[in-house]
C-alpha atoms as a PDB file:
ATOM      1  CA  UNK A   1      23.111 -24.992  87.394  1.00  0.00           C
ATOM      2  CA  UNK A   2      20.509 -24.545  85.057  1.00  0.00           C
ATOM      3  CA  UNK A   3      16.850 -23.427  86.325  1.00  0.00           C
ATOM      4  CA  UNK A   4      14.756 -23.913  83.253  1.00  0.00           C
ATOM      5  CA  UNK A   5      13.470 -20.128  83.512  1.00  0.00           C
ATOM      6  CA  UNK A   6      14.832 -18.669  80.558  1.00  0.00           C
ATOM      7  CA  UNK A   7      16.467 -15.804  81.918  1.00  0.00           C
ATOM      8  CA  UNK A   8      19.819 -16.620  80.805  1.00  0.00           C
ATOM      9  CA  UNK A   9      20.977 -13.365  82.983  1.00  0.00           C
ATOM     10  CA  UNK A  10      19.869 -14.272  85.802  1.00  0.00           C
ATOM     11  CA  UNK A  11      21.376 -17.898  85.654  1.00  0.00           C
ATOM     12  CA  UNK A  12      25.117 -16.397  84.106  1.00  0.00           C
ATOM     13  CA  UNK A  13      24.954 -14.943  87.511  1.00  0.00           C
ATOM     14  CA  UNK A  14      23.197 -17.778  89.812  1.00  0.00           C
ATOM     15  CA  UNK A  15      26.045 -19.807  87.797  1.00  0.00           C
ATOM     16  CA  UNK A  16      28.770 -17.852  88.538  1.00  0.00           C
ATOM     17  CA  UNK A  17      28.076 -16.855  92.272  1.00  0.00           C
ATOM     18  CA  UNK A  18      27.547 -21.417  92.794  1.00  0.00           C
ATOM     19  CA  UNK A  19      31.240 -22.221  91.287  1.00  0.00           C
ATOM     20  CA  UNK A  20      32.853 -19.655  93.178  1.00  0.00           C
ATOM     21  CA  UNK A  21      33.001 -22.543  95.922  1.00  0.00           C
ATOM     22  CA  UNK A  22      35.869 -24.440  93.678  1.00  0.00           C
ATOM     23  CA  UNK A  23      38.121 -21.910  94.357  1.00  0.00           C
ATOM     24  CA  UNK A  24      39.489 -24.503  97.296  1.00  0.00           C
ATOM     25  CA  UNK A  25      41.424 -25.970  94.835  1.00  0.00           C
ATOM     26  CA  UNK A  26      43.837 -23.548  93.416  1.00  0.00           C
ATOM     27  CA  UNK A  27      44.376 -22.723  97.584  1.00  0.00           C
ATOM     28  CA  UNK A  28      46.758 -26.102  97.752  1.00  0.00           C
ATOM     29  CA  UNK A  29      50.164 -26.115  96.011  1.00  0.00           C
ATOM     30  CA  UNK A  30      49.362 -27.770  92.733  1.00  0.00           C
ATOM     31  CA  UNK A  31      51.548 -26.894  89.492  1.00  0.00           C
ATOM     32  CA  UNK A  32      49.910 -24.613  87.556  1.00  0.00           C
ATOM     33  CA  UNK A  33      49.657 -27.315  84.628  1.00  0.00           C
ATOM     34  CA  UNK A  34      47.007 -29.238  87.156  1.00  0.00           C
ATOM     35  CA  UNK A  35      45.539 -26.203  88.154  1.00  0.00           C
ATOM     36  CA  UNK A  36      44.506 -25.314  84.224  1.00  0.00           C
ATOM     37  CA  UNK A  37      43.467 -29.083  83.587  1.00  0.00           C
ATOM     38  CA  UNK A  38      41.103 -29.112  87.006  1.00  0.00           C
ATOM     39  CA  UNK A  39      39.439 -25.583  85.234  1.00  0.00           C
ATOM     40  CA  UNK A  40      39.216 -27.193  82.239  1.00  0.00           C
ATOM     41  CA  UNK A  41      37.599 -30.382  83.352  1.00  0.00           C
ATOM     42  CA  UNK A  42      35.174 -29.779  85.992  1.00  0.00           C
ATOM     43  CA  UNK A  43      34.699 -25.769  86.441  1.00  0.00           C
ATOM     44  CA  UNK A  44      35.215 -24.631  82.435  1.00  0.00           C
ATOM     45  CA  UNK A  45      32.816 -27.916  81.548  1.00  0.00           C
ATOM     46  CA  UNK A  46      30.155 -27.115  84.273  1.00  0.00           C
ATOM     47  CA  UNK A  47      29.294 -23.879  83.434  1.00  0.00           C
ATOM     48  CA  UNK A  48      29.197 -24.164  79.507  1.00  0.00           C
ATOM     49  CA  UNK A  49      26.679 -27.283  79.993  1.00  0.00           C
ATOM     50  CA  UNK A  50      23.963 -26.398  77.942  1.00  0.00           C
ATOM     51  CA  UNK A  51      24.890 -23.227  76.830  1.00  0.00           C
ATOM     52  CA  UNK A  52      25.270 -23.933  72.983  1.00  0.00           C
ATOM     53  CA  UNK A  53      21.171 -22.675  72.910  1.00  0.00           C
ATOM     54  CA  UNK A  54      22.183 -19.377  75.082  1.00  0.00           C
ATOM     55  CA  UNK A  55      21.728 -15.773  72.956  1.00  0.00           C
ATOM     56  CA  UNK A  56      24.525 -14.171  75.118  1.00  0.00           C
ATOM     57  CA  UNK A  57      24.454 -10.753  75.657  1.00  0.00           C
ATOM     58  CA  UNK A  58      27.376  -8.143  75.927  1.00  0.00           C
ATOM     59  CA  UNK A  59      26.741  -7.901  79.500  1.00  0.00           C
ATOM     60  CA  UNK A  60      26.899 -11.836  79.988  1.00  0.00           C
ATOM     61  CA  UNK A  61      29.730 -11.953  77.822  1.00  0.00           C
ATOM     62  CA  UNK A  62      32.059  -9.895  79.996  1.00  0.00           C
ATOM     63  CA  UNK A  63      30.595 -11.265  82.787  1.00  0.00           C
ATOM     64  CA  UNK A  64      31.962 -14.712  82.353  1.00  0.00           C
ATOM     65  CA  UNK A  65      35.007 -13.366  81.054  1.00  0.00           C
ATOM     66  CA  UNK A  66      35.754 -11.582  83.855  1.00  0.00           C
ATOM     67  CA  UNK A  67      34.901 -14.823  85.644  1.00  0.00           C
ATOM     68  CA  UNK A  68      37.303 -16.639  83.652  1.00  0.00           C
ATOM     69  CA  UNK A  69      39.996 -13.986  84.097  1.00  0.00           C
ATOM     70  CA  UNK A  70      39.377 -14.153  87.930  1.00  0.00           C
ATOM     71  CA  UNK A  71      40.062 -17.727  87.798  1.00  0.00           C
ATOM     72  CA  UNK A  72      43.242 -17.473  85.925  1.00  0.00           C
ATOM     73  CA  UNK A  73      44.787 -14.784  87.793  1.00  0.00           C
ATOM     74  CA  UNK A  74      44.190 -17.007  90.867  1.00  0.00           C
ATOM     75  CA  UNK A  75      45.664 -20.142  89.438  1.00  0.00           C
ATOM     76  CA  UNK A  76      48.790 -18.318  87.669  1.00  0.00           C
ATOM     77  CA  UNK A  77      49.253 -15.749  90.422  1.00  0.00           C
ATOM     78  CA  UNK A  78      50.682 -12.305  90.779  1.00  0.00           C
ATOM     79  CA  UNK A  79      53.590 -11.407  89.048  1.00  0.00           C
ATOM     80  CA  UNK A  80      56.750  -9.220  90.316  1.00  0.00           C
ATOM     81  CA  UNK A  81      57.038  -6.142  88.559  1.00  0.00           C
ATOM     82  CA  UNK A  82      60.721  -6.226  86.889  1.00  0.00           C
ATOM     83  CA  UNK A  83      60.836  -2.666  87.022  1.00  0.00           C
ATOM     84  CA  UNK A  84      59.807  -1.530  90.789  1.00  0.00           C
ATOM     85  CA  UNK A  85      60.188  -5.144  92.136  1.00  0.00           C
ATOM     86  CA  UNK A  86      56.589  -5.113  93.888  1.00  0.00           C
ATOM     87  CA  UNK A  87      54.300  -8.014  93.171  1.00  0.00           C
ATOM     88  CA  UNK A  88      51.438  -7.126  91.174  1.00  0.00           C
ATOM     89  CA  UNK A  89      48.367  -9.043  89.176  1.00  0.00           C
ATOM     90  CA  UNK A  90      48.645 -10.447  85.656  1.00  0.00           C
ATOM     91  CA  UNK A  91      47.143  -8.214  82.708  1.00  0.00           C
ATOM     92  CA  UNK A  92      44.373  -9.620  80.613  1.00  0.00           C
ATOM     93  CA  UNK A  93      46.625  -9.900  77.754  1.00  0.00           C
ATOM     94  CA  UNK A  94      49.929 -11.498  80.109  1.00  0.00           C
ATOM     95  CA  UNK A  95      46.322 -13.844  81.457  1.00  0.00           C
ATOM     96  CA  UNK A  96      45.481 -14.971  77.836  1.00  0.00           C
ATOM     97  CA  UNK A  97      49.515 -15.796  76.468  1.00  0.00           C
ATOM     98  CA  UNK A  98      49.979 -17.510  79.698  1.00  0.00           C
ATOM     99  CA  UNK A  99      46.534 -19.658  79.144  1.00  0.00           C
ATOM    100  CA  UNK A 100      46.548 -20.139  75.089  1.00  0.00           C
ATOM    101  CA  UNK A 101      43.180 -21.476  74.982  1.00  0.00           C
ATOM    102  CA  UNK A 102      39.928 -19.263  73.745  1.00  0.00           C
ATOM    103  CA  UNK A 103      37.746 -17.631  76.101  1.00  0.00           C
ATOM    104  CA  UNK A 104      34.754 -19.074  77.653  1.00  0.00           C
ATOM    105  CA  UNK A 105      32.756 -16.246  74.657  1.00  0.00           C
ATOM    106  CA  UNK A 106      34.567 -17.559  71.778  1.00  0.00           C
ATOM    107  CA  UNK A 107      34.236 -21.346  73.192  1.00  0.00           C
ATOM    108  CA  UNK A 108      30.223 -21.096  73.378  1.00  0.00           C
ATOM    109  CA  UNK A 109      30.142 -19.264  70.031  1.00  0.00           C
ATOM    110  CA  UNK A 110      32.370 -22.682  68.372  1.00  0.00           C
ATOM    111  CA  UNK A 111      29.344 -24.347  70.220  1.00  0.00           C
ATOM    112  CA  UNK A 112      26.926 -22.750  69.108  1.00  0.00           C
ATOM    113  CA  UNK A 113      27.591 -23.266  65.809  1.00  0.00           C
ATOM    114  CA  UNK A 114      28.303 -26.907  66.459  1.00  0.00           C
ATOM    115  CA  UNK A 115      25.312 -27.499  67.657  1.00  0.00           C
ATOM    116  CA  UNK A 116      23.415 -25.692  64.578  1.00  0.00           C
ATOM    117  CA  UNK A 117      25.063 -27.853  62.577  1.00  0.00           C
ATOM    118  CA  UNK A 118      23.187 -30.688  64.699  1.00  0.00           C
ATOM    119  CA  UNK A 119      19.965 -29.022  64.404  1.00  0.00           C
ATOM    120  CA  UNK A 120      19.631 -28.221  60.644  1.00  0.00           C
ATOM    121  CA  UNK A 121      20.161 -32.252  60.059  1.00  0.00           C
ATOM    122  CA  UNK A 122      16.412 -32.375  61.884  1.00  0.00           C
ATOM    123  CA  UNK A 123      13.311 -32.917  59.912  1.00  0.00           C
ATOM    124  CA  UNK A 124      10.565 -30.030  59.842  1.00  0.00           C
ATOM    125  CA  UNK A 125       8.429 -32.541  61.710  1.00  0.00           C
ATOM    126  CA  UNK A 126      10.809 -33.109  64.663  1.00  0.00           C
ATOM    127  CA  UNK A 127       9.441 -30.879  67.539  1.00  0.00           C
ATOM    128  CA  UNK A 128      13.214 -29.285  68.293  1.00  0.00           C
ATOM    129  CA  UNK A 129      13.556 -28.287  64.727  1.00  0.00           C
ATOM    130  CA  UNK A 130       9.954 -26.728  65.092  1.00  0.00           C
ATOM    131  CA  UNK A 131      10.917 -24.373  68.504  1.00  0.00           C
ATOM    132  CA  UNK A 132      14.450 -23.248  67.329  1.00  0.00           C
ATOM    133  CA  UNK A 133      13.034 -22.687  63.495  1.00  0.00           C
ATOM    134  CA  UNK A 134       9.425 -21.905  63.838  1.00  0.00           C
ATOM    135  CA  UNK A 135       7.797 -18.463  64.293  1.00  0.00           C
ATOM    136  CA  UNK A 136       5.781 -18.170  67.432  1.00  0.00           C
ATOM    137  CA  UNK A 137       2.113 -16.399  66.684  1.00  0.00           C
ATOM    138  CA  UNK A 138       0.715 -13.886  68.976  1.00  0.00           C
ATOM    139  CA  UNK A 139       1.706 -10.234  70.234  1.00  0.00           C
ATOM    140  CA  UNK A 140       5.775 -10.137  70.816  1.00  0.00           C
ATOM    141  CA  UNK A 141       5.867  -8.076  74.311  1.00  0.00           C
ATOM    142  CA  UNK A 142       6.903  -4.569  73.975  1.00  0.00           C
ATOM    143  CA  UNK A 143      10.101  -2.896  73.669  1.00  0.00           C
ATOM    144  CA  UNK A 144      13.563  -4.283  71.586  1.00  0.00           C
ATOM    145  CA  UNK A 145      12.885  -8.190  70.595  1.00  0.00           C
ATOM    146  CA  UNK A 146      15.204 -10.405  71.782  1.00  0.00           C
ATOM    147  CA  UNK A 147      17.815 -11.931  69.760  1.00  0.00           C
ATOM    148  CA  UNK A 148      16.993 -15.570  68.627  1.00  0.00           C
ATOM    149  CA  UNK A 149      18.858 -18.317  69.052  1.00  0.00           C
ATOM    150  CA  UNK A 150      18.767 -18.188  64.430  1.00  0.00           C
ATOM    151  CA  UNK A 151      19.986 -15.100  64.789  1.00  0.00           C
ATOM    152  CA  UNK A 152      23.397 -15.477  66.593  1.00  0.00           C
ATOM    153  CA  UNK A 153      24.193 -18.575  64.304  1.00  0.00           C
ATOM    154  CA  UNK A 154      23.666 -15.466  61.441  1.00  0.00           C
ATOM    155  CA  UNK A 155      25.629 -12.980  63.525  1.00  0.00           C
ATOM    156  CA  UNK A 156      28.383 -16.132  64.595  1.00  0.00           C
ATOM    157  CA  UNK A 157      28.630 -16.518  60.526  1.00  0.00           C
ATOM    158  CA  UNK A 158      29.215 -13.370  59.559  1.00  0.00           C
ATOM    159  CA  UNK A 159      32.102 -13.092  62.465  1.00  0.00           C
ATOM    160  CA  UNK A 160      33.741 -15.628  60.578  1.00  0.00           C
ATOM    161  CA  UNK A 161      32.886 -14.010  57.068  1.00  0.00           C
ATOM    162  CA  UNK A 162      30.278 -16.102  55.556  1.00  0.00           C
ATOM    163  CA  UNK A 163      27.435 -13.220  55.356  1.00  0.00           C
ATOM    164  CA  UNK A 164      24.736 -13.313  53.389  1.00  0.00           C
ATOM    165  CA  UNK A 165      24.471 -17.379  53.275  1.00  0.00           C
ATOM    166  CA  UNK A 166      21.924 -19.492  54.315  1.00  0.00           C
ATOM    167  CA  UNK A 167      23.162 -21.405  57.212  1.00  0.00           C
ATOM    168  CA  UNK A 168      21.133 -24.054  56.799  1.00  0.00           C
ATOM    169  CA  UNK A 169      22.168 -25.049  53.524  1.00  0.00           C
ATOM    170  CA  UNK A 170      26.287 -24.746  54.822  1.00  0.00           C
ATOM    171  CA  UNK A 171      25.515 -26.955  57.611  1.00  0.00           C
ATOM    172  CA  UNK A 172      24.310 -29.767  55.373  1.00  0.00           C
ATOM    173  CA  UNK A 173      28.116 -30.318  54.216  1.00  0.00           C
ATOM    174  CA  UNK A 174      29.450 -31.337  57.426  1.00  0.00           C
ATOM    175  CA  UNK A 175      33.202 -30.844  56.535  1.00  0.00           C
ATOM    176  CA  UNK A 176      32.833 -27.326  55.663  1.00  0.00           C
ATOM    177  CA  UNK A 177      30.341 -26.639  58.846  1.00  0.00           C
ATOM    178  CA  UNK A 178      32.836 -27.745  61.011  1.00  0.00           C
ATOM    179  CA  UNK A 179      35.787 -26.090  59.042  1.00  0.00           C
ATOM    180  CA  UNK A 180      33.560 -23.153  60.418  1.00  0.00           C
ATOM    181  CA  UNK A 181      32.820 -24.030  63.989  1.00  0.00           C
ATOM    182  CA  UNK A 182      37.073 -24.393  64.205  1.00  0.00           C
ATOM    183  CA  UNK A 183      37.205 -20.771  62.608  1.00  0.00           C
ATOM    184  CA  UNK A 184      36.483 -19.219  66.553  1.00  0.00           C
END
């Protein structure tokens, strides 16, 4: 669900609390295998609509990995403990072997950088190119700025060791932009 508001905080959560209502399916005996592909298809794609433009926070981060780990312990299930024999629920590590796919952080980080690619193709005329590029002009409101949307492509880069480059420049070879993207 996306509002439009710019509070990407408040919609992490508006998202999160309106998908909880899939959960019906992983109530009905489905093989796990079906269980992972309806996540993947309809609740993993919903949520992540749109998000390439989001500058995610730490707090939003764990948020929808704890979101995503919720979902996975419900379609994998508890586990009996070989040791006491009482059932108990997965581990984030026993959650993330058993899945083998990134998590929802990494997944709109390869995004984000996908979609950079997209942008720096843009003229300096287009009107996208001019709101993710430009530099607004008047006061900036008080406090810590916020991190721009430029800024976590820089921050994304250096993650994958390419500090200290222009991204702009990379993303005009395609091949080794999306060599990049894969790197998450």
């Amino acid at each position: 669900m996306y509002t439009g508001r710019n509070k990407e905080q408040i919609e992490v959560r508006e998202c999160l609390l309106s998908y909880g209502a899939e959960y019906f399916v992983f109530h009905f005996c489905y093989p796990k295998i079906i269980k992972v592909k309806i996540y993947r298809t309809t609740i993993f794609s919903v949520i992540l609509c749109g998000r390439e433009t989001w500058s995610i926070t730490l707090r939003e981060g764990r948020r929808l990995r704890v979101y995503e780990n919720r979902v996975l312990r419900r379609i994998f299930g508890p586990k009996r403990d070989e040791v006491t024999g009482e059932w108990r629920n997965l581990h984030n590590e026993e959650l993330n072997d058993q899945y083998s796919s990134p998590n929802i952080v990494r997944v709109v980080k390869s995004r984000r950088i996908r979609w950079g690619g997209t942008c720096s193709t843009y003229e300096e005329s287009m009107g996208l190119y001019r709101i993710l590029m430009g530099k607004p002009k008047g006061k900036r409101p008080m406090g810590r700025h916020r991190h721009r949307w430029e800024d976590n492509i820089n921050t994304g880069l250096q993650e994958v060791g390419c500090e200290g480059m222009d991204w702009i420049d990379v993303a005009q070879h395609r091949d080794r932009w999306r060599a990049l993207g894969m790197r998450y």
